[in-house]
C-alpha atoms as a PDB file:
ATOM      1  CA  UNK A   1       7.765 -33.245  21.834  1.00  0.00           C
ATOM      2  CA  UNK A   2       6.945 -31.030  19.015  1.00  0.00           C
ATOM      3  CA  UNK A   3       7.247 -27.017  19.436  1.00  0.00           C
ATOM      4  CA  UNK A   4       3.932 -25.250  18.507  1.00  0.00           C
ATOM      5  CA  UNK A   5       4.724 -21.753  16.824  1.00  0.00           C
ATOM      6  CA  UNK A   6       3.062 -18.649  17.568  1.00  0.00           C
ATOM      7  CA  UNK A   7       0.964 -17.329  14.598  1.00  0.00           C
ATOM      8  CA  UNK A   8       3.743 -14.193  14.251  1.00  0.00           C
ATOM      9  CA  UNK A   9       6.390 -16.975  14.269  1.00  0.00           C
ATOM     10  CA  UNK A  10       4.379 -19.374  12.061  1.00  0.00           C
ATOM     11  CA  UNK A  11       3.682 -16.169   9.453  1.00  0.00           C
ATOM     12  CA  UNK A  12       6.881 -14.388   9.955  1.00  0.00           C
ATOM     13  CA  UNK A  13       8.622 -17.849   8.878  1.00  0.00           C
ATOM     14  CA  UNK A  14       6.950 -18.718   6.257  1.00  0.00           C
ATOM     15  CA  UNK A  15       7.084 -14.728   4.853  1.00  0.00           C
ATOM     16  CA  UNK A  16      10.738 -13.971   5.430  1.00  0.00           C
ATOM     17  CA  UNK A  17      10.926 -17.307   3.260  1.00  0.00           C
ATOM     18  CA  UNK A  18       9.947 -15.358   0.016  1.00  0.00           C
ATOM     19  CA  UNK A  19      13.247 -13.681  -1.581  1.00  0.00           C
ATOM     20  CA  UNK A  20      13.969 -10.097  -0.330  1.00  0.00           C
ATOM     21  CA  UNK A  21      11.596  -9.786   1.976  1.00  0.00           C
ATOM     22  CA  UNK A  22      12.963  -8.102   5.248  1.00  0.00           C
ATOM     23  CA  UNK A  23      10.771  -7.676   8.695  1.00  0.00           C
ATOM     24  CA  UNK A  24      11.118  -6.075  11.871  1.00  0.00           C
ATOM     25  CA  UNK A  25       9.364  -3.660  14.245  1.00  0.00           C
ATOM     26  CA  UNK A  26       8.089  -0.337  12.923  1.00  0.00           C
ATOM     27  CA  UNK A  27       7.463   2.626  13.965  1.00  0.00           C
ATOM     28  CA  UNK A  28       4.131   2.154  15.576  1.00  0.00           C
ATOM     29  CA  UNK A  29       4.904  -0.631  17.669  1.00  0.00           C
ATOM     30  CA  UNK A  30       3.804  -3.286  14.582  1.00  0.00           C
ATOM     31  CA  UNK A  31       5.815  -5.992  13.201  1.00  0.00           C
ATOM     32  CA  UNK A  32       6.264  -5.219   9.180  1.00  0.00           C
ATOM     33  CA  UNK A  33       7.214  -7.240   6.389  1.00  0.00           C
ATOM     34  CA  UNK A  34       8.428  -5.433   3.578  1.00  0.00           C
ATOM     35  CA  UNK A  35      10.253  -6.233   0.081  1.00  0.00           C
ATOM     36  CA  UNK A  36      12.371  -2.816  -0.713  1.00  0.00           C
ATOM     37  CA  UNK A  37      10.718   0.113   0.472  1.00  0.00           C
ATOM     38  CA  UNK A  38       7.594  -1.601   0.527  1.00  0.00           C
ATOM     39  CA  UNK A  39       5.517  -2.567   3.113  1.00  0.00           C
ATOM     40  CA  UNK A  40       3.194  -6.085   2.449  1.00  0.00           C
ATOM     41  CA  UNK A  41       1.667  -6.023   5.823  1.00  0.00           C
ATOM     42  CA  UNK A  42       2.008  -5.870   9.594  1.00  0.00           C
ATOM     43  CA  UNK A  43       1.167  -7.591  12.715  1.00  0.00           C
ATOM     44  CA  UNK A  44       0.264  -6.761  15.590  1.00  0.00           C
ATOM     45  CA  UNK A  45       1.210  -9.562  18.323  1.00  0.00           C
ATOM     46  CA  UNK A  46      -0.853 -12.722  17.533  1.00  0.00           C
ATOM     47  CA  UNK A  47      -3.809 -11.491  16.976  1.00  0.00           C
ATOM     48  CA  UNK A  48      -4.187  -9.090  14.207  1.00  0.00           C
ATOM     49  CA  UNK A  49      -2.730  -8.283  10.487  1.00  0.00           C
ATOM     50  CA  UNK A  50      -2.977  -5.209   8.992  1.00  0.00           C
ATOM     51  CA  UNK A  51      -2.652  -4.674   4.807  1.00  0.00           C
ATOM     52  CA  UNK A  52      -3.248  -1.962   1.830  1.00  0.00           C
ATOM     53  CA  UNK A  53      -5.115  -3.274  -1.077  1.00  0.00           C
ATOM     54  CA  UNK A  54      -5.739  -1.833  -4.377  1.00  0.00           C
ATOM     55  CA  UNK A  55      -9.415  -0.840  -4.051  1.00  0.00           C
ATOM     56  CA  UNK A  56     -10.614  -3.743  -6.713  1.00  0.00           C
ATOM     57  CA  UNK A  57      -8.534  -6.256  -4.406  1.00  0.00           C
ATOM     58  CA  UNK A  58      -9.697  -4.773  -0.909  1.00  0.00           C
ATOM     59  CA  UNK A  59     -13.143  -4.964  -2.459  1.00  0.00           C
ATOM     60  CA  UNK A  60     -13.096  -8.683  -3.413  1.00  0.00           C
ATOM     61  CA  UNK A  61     -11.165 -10.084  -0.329  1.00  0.00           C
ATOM     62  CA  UNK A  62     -14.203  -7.917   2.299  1.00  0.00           C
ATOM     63  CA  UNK A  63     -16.874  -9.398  -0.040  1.00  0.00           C
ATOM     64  CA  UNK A  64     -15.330 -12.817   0.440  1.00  0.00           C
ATOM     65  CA  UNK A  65     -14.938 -12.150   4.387  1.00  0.00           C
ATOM     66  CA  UNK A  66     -11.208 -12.281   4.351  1.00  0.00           C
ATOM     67  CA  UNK A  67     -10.959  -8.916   5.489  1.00  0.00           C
ATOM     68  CA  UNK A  68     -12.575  -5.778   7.476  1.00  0.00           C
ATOM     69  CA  UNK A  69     -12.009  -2.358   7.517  1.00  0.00           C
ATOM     70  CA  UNK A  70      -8.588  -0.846   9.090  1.00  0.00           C
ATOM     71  CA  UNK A  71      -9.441   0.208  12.641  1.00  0.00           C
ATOM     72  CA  UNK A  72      -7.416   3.426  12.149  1.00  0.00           C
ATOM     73  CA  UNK A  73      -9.250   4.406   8.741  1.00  0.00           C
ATOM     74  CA  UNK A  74     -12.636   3.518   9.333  1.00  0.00           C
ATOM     75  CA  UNK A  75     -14.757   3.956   5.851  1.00  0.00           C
ATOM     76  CA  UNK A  76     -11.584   3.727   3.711  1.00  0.00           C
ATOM     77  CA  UNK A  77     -11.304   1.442   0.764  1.00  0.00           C
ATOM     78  CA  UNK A  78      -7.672  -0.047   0.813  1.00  0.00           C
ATOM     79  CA  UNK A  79      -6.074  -0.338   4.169  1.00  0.00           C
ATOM     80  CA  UNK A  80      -7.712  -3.507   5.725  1.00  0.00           C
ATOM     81  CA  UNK A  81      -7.436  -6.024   9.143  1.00  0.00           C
ATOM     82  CA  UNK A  82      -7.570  -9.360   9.800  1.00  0.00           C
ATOM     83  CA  UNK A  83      -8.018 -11.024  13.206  1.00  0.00           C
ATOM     84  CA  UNK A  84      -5.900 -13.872  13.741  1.00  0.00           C
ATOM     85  CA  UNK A  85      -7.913 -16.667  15.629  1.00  0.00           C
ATOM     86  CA  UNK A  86      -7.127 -19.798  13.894  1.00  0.00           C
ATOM     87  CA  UNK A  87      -4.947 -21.809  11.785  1.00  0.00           C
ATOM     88  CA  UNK A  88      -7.030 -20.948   8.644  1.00  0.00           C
ATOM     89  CA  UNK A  89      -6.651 -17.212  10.047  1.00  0.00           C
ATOM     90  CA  UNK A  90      -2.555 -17.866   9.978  1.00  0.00           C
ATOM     91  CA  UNK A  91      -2.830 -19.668   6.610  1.00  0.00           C
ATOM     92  CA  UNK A  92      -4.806 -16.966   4.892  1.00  0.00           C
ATOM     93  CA  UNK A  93      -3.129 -14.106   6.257  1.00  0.00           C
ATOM     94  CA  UNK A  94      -0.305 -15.729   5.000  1.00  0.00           C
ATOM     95  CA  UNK A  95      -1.869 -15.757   1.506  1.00  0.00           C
ATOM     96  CA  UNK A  96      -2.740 -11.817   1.225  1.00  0.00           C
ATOM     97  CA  UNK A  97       0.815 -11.528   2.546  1.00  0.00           C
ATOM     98  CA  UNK A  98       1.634 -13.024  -0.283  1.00  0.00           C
ATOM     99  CA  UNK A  99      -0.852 -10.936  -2.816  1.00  0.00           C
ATOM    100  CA  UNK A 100       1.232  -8.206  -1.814  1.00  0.00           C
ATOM    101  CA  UNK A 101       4.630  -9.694  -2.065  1.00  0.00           C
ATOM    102  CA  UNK A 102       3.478 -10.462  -6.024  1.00  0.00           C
ATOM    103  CA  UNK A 103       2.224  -7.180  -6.623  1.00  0.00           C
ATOM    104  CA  UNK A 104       5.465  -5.497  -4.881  1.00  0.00           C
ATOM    105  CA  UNK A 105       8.172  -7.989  -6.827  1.00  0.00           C
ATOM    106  CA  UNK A 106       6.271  -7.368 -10.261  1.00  0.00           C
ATOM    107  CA  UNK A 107       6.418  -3.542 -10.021  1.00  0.00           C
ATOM    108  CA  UNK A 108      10.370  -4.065  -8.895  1.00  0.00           C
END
């Protein structure tokens, strides 16, 4: 009988994958994924991922739907959520996870 993963299992697998990237609980409680000293994203259980986007990205991925504004910083360009609710929700949050790990390998 196959095992079905959780969607922090599912994304923290695939994520911790990618070379140097290190996760573990932070210090609010979240889950975080970083390469180095920086972070790439959070979760928060199953249900929600948390990210900082430059403010061109951020603006693309809301117009596209991918992503809302952070609870925490309402109004704020950059720091963005995602609700986790599906498999296309895993898969995509998987994909800005991966935005980030680009952008945070490339700058070293």
């Amino acid at each position: 009988m196959p095992t079905t993963q959780t969607p922090r299992e599912e994304i923290t697998q695939e994520v911790t994958s990618w070379p140097g990237v290190e996760a573990g609980p932070g210090r609010r409680g979240e889950f975080a994924f970083k390469v180095g000293k920086r972070e790439i994203g959070h979760l928060h259980g199953d249900h929600a991922a948390h990210f900082a986007f430059p403010k061109d990205v951020w603006q693309e991925l809301r117009d596209d739907g991918r992503i809302a504004e952070h609870p925490v910083f309402p109004g704020r360009i950059g720091p963005a959520s995602r609700r986790i609710e599906t498999e296309d929700d895993v898969r995509d949050v998987i994909a800005m996870m991966r935005l980030n790990y680009d952008r945070a390998v490339e700058r070293g």
